[in-house]
N, C-alpha and C. Protein backbone atom coordinates (compact mmCIF):
# COMPACT_ATOMS: atom_id res chain seq x y z
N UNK A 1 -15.04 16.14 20.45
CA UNK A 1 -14.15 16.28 21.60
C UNK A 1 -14.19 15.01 22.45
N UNK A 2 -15.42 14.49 22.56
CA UNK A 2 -15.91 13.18 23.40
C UNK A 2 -14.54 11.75 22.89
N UNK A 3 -14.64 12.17 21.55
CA UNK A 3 -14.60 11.01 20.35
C UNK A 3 -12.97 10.94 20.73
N UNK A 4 -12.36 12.40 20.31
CA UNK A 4 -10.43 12.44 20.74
C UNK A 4 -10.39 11.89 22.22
N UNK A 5 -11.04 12.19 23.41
CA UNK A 5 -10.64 11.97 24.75
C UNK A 5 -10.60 10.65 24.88
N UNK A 6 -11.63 9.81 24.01
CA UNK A 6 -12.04 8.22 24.28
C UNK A 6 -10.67 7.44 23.49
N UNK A 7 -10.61 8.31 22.70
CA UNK A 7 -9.31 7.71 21.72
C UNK A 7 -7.89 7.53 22.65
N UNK A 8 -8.05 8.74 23.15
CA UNK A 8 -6.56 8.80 23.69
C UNK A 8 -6.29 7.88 24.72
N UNK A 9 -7.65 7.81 25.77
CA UNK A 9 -7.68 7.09 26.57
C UNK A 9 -7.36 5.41 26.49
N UNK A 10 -8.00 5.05 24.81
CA UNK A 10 -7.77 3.88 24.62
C UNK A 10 -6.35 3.28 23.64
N UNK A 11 -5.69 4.62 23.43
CA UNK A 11 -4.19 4.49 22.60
C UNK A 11 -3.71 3.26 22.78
N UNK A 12 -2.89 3.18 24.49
CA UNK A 12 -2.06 2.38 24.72
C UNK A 12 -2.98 0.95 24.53
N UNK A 13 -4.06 0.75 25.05
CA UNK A 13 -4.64 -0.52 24.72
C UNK A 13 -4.88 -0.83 23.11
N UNK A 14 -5.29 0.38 22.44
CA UNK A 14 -5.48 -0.47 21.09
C UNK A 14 -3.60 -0.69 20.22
N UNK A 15 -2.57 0.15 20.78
CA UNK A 15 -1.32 -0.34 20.03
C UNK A 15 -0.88 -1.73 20.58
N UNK A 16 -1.31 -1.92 21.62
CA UNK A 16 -0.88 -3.14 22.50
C UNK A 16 -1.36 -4.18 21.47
N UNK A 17 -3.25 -4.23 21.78
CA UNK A 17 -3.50 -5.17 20.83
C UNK A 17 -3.41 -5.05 19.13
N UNK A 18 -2.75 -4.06 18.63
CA UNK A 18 -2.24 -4.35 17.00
C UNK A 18 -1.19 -4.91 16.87
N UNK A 19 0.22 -4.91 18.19
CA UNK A 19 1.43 -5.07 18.44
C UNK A 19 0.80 -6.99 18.17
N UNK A 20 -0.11 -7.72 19.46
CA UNK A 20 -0.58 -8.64 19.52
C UNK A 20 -0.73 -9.70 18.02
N UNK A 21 -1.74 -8.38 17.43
CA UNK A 21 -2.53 -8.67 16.14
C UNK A 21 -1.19 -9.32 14.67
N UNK A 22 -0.19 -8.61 14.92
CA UNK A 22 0.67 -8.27 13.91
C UNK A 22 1.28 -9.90 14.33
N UNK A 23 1.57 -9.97 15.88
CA UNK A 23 2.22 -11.77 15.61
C UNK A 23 1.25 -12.92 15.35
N UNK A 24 0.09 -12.72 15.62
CA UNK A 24 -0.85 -13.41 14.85
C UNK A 24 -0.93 -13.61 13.71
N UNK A 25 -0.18 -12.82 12.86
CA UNK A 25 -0.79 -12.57 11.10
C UNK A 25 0.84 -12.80 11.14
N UNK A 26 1.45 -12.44 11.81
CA UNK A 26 3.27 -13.24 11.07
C UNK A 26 3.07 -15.06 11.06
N UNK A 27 2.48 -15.30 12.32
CA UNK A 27 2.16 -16.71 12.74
C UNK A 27 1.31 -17.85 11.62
N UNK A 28 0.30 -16.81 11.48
CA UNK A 28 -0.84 -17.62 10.23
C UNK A 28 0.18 -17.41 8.91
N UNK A 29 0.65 -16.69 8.86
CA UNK A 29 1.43 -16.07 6.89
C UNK A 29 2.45 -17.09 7.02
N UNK A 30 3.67 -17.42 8.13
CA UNK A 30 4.51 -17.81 7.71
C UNK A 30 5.37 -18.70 8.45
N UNK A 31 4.02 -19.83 9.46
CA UNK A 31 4.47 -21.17 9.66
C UNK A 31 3.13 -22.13 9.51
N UNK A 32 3.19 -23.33 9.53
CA UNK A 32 2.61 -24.38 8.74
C UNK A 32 2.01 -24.80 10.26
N UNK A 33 0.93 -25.99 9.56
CA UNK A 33 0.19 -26.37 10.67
C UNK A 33 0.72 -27.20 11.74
N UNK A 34 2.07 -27.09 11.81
CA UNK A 34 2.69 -28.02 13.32
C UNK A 34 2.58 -26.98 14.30
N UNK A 35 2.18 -25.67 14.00
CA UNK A 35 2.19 -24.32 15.03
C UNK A 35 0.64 -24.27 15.02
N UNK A 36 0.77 -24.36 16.96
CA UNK A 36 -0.68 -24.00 17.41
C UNK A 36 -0.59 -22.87 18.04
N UNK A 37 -1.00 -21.58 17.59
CA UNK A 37 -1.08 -20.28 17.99
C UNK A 37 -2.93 -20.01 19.34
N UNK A 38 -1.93 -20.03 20.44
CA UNK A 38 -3.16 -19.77 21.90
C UNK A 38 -2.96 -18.21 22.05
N UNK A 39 -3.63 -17.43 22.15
CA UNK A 39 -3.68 -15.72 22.03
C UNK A 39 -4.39 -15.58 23.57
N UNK A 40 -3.71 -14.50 24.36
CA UNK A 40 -4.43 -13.50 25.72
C UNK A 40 -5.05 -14.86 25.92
N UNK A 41 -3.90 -15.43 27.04
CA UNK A 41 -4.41 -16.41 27.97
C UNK A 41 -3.83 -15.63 29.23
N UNK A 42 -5.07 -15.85 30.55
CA UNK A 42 -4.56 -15.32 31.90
C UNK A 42 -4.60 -16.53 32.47
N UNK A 43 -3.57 -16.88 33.90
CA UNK A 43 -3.89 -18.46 34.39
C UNK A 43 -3.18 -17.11 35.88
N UNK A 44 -4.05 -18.02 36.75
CA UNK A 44 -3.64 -18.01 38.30
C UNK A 44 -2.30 -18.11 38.99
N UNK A 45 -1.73 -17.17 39.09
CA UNK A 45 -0.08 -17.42 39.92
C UNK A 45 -0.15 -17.51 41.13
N UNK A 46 1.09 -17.54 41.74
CA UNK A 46 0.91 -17.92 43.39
C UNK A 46 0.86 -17.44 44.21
N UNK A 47 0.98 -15.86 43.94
CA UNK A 47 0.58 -15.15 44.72
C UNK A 47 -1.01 -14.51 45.18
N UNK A 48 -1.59 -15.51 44.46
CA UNK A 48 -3.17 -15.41 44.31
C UNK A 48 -3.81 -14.45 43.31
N UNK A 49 -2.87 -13.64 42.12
CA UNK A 49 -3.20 -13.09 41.20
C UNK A 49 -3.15 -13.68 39.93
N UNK A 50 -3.12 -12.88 39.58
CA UNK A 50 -3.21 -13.46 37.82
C UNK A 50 -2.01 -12.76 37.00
N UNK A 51 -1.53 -13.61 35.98
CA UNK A 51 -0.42 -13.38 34.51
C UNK A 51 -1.41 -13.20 33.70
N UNK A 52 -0.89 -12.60 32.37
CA UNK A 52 -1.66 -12.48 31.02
C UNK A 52 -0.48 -12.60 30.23
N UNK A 53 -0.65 -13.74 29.57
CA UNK A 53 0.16 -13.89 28.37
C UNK A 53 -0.44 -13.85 27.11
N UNK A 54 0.61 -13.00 26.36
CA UNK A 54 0.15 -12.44 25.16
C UNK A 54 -0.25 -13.49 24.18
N UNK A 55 0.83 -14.75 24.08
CA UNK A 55 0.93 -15.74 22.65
C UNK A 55 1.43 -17.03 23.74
N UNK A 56 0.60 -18.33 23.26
CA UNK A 56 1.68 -19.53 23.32
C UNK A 56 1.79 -20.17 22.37
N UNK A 57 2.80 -20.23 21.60
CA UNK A 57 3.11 -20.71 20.54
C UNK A 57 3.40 -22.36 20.61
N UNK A 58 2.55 -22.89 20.52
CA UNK A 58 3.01 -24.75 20.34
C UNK A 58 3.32 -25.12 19.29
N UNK A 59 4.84 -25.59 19.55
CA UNK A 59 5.17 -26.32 17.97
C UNK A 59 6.19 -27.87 18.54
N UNK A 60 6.72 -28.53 16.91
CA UNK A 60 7.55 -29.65 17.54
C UNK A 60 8.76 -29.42 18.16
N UNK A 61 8.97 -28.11 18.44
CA UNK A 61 10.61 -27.47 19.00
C UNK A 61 10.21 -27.30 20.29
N UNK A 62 8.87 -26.65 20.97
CA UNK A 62 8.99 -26.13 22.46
C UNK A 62 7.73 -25.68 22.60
N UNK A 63 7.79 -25.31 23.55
CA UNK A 63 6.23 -24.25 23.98
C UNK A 63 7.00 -22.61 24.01
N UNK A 64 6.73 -22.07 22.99
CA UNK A 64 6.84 -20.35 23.34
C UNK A 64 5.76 -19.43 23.79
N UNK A 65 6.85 -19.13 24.71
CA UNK A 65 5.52 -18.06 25.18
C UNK A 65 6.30 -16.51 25.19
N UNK A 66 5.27 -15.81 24.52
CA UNK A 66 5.49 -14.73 23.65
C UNK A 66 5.15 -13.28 24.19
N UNK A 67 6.29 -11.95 24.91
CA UNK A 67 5.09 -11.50 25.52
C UNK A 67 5.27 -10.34 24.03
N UNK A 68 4.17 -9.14 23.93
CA UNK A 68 4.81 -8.89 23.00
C UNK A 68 4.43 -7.33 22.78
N UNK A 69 5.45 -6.13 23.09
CA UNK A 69 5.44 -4.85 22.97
C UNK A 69 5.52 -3.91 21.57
N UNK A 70 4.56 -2.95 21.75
CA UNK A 70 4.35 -1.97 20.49
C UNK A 70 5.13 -1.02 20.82
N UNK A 71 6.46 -0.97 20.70
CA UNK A 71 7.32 0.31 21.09
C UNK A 71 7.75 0.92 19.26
N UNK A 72 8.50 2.37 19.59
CA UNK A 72 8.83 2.91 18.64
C UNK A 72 9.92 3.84 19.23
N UNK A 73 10.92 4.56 18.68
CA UNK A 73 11.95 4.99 19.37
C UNK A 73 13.29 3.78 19.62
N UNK A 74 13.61 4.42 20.51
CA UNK A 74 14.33 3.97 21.07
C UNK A 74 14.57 2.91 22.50
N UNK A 75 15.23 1.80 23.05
CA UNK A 75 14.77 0.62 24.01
C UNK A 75 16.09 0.89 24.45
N UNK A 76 16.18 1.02 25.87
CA UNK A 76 17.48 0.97 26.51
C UNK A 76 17.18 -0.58 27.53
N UNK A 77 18.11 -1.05 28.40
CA UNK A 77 17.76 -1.84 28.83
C UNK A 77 18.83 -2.49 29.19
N UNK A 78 18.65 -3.32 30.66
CA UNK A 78 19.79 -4.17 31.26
C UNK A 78 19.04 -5.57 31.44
N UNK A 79 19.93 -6.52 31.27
CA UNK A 79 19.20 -8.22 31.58
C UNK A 79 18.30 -8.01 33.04
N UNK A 80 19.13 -7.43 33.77
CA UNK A 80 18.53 -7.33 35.58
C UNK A 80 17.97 -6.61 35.98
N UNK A 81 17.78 -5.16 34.92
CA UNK A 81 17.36 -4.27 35.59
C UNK A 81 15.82 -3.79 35.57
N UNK A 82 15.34 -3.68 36.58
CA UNK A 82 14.04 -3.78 36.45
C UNK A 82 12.90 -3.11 35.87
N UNK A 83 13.44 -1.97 35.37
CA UNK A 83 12.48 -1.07 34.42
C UNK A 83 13.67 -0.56 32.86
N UNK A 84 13.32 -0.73 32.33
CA UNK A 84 13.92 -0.50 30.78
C UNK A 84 12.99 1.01 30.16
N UNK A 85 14.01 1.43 29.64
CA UNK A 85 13.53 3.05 29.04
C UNK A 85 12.81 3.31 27.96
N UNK A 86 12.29 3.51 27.21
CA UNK A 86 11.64 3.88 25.56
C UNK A 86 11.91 5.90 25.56
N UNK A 87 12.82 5.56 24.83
CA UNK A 87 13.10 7.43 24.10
C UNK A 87 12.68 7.35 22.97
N UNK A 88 11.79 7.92 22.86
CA UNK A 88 11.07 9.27 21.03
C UNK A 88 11.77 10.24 21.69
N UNK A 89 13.02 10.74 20.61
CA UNK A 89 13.31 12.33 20.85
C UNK A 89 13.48 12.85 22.10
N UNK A 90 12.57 13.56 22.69
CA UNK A 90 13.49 14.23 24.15
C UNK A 90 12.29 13.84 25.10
N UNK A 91 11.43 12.47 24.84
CA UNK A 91 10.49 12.12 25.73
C UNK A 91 10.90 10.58 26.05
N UNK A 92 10.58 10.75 27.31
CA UNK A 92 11.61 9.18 27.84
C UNK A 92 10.17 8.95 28.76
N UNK A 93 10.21 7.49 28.57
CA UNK A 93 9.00 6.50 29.33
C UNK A 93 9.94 5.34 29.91
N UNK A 94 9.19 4.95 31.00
CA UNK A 94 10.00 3.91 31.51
C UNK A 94 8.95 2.52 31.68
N UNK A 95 9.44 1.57 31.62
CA UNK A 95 8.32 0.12 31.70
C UNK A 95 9.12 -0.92 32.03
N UNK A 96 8.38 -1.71 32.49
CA UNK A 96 9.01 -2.96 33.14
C UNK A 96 9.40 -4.38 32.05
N UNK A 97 11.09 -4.49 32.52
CA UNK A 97 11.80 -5.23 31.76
C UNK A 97 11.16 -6.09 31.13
N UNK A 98 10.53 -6.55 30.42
CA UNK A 98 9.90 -7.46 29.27
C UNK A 98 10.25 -8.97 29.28
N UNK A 99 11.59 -8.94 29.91
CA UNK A 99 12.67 -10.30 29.85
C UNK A 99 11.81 -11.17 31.31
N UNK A 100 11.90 -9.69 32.59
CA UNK A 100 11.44 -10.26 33.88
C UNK A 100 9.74 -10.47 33.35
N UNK A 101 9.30 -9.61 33.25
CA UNK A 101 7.50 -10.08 33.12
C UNK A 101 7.28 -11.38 32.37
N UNK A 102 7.79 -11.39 31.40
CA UNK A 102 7.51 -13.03 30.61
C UNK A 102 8.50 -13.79 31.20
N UNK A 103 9.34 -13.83 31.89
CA UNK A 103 10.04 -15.16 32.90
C UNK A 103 9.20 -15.25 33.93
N UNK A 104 7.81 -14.63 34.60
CA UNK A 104 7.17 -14.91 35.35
C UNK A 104 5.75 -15.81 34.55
N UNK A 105 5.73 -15.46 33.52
CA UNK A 105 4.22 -15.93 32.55
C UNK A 105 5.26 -17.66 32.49
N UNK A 106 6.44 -17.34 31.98
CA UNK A 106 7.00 -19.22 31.66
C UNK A 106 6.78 -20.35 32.76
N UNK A 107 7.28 -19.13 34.22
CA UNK A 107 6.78 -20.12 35.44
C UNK A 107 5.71 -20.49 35.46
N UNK A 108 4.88 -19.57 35.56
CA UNK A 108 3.41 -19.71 35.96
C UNK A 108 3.07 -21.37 34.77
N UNK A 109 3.37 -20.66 33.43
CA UNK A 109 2.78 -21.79 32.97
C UNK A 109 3.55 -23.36 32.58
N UNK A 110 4.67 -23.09 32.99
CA UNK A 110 5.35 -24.17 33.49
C UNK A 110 4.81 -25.28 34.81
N UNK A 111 3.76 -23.95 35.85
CA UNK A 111 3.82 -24.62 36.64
C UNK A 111 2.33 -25.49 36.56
N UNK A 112 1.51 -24.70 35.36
CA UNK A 112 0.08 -25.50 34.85
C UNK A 112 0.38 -26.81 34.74
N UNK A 113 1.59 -26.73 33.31
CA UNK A 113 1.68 -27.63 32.60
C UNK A 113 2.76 -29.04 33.13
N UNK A 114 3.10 -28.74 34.29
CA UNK A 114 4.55 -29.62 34.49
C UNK A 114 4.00 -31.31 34.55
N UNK A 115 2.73 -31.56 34.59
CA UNK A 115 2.75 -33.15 34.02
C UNK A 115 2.70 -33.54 33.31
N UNK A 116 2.48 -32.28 31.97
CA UNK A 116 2.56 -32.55 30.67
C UNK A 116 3.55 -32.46 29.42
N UNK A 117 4.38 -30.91 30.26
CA UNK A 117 5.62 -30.67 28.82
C UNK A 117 6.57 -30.43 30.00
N UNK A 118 8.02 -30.95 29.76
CA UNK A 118 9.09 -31.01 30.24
C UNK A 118 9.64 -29.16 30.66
N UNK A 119 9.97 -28.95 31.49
CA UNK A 119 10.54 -27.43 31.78
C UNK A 119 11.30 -27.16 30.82
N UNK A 120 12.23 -28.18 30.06
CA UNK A 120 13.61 -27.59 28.73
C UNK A 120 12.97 -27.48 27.53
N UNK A 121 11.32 -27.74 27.50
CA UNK A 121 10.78 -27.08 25.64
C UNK A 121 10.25 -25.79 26.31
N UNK A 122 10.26 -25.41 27.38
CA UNK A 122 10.08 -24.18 26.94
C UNK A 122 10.98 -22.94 27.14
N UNK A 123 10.16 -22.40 26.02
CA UNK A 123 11.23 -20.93 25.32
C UNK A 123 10.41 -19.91 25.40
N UNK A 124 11.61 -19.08 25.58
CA UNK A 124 10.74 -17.80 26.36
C UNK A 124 11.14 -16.47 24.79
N UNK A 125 10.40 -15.91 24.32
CA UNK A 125 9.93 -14.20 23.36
C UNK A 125 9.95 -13.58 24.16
N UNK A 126 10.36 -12.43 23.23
CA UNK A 126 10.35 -11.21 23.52
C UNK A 126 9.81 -10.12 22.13
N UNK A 127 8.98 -10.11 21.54
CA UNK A 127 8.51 -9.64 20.34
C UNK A 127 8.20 -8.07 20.27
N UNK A 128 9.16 -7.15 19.81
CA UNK A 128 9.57 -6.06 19.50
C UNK A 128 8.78 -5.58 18.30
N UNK A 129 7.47 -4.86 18.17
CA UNK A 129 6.74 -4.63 17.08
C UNK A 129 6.86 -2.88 16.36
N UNK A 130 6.90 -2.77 15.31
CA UNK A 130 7.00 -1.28 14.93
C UNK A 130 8.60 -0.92 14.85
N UNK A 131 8.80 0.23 14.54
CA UNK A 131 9.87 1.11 14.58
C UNK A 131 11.17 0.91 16.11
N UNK A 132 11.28 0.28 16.52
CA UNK A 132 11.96 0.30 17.67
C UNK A 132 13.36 0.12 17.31
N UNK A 133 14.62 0.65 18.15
CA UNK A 133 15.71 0.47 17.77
C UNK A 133 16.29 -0.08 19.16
N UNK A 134 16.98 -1.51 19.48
CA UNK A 134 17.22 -2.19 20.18
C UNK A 134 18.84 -1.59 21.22
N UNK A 135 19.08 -1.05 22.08
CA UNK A 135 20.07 -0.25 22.48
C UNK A 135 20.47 -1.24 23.73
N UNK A 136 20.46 -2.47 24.14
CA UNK A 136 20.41 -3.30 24.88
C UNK A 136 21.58 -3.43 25.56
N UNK A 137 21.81 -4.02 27.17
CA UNK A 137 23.14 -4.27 27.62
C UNK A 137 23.07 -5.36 28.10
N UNK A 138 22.70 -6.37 27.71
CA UNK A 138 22.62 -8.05 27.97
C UNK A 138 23.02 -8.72 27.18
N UNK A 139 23.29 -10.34 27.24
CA UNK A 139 23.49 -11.18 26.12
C UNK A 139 22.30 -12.28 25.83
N UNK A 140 21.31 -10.83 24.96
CA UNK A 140 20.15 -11.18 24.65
C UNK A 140 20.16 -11.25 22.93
N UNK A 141 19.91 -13.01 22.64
CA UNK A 141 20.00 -13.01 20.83
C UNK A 141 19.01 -12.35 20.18
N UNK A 142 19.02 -11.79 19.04
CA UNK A 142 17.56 -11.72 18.47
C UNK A 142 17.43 -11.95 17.44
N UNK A 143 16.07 -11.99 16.51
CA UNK A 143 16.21 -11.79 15.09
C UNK A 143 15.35 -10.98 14.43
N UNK A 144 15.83 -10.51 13.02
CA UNK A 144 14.85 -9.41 12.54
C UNK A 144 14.13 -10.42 11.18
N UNK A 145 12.82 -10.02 11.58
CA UNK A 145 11.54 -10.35 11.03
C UNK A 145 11.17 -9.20 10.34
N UNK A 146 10.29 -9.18 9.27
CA UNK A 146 9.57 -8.61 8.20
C UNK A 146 8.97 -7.35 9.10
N UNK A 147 8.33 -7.47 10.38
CA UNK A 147 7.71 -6.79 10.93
C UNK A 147 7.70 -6.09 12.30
N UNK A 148 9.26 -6.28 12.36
CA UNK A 148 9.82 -5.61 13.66
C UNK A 148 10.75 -7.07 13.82
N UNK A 149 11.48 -6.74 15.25
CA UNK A 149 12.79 -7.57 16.02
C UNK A 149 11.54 -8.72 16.91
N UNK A 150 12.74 -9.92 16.67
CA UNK A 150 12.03 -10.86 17.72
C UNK A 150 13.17 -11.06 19.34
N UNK A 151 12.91 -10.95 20.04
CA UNK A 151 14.09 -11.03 20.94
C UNK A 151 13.75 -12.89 21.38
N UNK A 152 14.91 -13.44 21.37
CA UNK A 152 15.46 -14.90 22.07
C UNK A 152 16.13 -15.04 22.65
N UNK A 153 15.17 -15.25 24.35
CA UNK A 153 15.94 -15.75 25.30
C UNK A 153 15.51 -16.78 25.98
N UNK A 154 16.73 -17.96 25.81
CA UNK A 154 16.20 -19.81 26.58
C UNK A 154 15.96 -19.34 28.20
N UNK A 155 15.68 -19.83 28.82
CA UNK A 155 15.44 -20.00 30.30
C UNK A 155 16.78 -20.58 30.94
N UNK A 156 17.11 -21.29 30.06
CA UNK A 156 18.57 -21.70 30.60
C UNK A 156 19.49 -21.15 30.75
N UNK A 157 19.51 -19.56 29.41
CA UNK A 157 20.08 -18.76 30.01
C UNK A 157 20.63 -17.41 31.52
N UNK A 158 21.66 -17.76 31.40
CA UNK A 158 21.33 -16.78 33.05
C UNK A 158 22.47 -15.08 32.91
């Protein structure tokens, strides 16, 4: 009984980090060594707290930074709107837009890095892991990968 309660308790954290785990192992399987894969980095924002970014992906194209959700069901969702839905069947969860939380991780680490990499290499993920079906109302690109949807959106976009 101990063993189910500890489990349940730790669900959402251990799908999070397999969601994590899974772009790690797309990353090592199926790009070459110009990709430097940085995993669960937190850096200081300005409001005196802290970001946690999931992935920064360094390559010769940009700096990506990756945030990256274990959903299944269904994803509703507006570019602006500030909480986006997840439906399984007749159970609806709500969570915060994915697009806004990692446009705050790009600043932040835009604002580490700004004597070093230019603000236009970086590119902002959105990495969609598992069963999820994308129901979106933005003009957000994506692509489908072996192991779920990748969502792509530039910063330049508005």
């Amino acid at each position: 009984l101990f063993g189910i309660g500890l489990l349940t308790a730790f669900k959402p954290y251990l799908k999070g980090k397999f969601g994590e785990f899974a772009v790690q192992a797309h990353v090592k399987l199926y790009l070459d060594e110009r990709y430097t894969l940085i995993n669960d980095v937190t850096l200081p924002d300005e409001q005196g707290g802290t970001t946690q970014i999931d992935h920064i992906l360094l390559s010769p194209f940009g700096v990506f930074v990756i945030e990256t959700k274990n959903y299944k069901g269904w994803i509703f969702g507006g570019e602006r709107q500030k909480m986006w839905t997840q439906k399984i069947y007749k159970k609806i969860f709500k969570f915060q837009n994915p697009l806004h939380q990692n446009y705050k991780h790009v600043k932040v680490l835009q604002s580490v890095l700004q004597d070093i990499v230019d603000v236009d290499y970086f590119i902002l993920l959105w990495c969609l892991c598992l069963n999820a079906s994308l129901k979106l109302r933005c003009p957000v690109r994506y692509l489908k990968v072996k192991h779920g949807s990748i969502i792509l959106r530039p910063l330049t976009q508005k």
